[in-house]
C-alpha atoms as a PDB file:
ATOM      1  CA  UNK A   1     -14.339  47.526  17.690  1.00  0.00           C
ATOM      2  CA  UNK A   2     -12.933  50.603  19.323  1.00  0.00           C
ATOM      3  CA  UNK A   3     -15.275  52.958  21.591  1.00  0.00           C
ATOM      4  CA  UNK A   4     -14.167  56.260  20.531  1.00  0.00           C
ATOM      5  CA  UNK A   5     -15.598  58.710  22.992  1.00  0.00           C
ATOM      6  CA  UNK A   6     -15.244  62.809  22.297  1.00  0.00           C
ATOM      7  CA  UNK A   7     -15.206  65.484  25.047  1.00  0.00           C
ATOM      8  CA  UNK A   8     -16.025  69.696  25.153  1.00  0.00           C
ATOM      9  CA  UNK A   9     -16.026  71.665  22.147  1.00  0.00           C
ATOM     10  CA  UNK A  10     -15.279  68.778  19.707  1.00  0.00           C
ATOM     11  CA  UNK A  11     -18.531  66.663  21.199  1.00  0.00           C
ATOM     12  CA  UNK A  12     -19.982  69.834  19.543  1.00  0.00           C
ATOM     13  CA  UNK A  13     -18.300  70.200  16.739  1.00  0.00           C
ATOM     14  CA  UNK A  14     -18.778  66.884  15.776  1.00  0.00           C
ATOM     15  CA  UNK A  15     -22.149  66.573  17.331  1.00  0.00           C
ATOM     16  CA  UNK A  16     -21.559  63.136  18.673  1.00  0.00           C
ATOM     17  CA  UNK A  17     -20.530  62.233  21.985  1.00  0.00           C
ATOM     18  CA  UNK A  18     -19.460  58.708  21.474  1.00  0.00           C
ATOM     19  CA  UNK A  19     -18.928  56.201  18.286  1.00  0.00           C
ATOM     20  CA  UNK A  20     -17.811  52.739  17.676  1.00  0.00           C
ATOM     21  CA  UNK A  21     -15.251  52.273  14.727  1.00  0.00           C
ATOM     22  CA  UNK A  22     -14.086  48.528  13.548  1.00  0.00           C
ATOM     23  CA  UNK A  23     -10.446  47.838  14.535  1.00  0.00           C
ATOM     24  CA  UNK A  24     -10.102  47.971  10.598  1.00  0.00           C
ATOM     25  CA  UNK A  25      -6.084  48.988   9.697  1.00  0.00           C
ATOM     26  CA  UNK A  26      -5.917  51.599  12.573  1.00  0.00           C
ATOM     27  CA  UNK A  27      -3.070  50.583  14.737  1.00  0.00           C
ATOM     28  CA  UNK A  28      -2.670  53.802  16.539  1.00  0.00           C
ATOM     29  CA  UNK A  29      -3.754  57.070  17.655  1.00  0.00           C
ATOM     30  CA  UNK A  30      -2.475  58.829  14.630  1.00  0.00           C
ATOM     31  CA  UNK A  31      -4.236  56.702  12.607  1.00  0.00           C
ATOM     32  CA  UNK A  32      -7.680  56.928  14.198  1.00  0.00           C
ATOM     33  CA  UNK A  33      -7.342  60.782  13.905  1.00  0.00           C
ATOM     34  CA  UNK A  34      -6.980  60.365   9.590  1.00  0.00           C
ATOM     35  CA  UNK A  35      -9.327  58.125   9.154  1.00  0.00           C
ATOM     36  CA  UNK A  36     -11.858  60.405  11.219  1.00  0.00           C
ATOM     37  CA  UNK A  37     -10.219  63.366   9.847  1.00  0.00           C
ATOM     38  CA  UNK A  38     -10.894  61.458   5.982  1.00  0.00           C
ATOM     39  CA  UNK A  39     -14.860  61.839   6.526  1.00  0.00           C
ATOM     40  CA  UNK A  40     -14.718  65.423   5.488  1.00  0.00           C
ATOM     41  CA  UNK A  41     -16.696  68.367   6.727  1.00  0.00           C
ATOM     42  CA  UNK A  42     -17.447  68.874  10.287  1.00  0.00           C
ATOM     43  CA  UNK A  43     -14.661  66.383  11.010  1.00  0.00           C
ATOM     44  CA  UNK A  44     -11.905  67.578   9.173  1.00  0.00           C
ATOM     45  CA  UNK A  45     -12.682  71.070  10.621  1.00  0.00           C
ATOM     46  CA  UNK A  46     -12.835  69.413  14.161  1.00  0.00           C
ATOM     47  CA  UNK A  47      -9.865  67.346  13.799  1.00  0.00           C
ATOM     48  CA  UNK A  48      -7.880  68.352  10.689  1.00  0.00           C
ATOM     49  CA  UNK A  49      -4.591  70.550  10.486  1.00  0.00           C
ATOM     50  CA  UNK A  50      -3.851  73.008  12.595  1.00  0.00           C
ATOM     51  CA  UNK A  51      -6.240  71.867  15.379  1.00  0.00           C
ATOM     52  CA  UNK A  52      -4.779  70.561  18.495  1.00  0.00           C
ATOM     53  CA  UNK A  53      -6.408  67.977  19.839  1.00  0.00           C
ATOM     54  CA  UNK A  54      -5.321  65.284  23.010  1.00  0.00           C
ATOM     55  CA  UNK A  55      -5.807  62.122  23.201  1.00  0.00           C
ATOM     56  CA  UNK A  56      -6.803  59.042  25.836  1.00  0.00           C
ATOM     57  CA  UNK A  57      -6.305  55.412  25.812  1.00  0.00           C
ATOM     58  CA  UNK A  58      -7.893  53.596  28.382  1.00  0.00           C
ATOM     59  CA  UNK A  59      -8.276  56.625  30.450  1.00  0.00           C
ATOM     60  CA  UNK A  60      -4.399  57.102  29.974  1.00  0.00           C
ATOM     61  CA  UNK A  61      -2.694  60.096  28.067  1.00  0.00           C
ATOM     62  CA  UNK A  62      -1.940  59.017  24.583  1.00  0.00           C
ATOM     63  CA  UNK A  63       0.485  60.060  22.160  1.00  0.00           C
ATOM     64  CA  UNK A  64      -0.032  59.916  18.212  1.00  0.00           C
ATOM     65  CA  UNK A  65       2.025  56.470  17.818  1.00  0.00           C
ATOM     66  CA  UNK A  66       0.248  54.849  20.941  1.00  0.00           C
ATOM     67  CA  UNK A  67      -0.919  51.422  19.856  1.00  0.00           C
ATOM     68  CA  UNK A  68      -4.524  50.661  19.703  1.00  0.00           C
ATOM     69  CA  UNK A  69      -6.087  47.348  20.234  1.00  0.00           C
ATOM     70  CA  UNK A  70      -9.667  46.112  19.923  1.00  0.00           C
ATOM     71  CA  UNK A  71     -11.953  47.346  22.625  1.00  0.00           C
ATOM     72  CA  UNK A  72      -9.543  49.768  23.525  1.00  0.00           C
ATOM     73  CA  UNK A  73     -11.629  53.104  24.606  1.00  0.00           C
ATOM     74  CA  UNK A  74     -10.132  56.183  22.591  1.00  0.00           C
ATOM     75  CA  UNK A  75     -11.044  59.728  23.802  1.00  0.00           C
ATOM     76  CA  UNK A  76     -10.157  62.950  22.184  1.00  0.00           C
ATOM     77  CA  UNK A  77     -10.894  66.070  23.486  1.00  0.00           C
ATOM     78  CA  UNK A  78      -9.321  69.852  22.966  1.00  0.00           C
ATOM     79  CA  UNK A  79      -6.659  71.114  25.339  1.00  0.00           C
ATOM     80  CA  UNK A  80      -7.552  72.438  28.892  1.00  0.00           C
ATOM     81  CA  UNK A  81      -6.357  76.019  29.764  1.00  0.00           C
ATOM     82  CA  UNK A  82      -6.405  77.199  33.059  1.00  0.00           C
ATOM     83  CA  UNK A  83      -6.384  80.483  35.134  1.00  0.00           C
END
């Protein structure tokens, strides 16, 4: 399983703040993000072209092609702007 955990405006969008997803063929980040992004509605809106969204692994900054393993936490959560 992978804990799959989303932050701010997307926790909205979405209206879920955390999920559990099998392992299943996802081997990375990228993945994760089409196979959410497959389900349609809400979450291709939240997640689908165009958006920008960030990404944690294990409480680590993640890229798109970072390798996920099983029981790996996975956050996502929109970019932070400051001023």
């Amino acid at each position: 399983m992978i804990h799959i955990l989303y932050f701010a405006s997307l926790r909205e969008q979405v209206g879920a703040a955390a999920e559990e997803l099998p392992l299943a063929d996802s081997r990375n980040v990228s993945d994760i993000l089409e196979r959410l992004h497959a389900r349609g509605g809400v979450w291709a809106d939240a997640l689908g072209v165009g958006q920008t969204v960030l990404a944690a692994v294990n409480q680590e900054m993640a890229r798109p092609d970072t390798e996920i393993r099983d029981n790996d936490e996975v956050a996502f959560f929109p970019p932070v702007t400051g001023g």
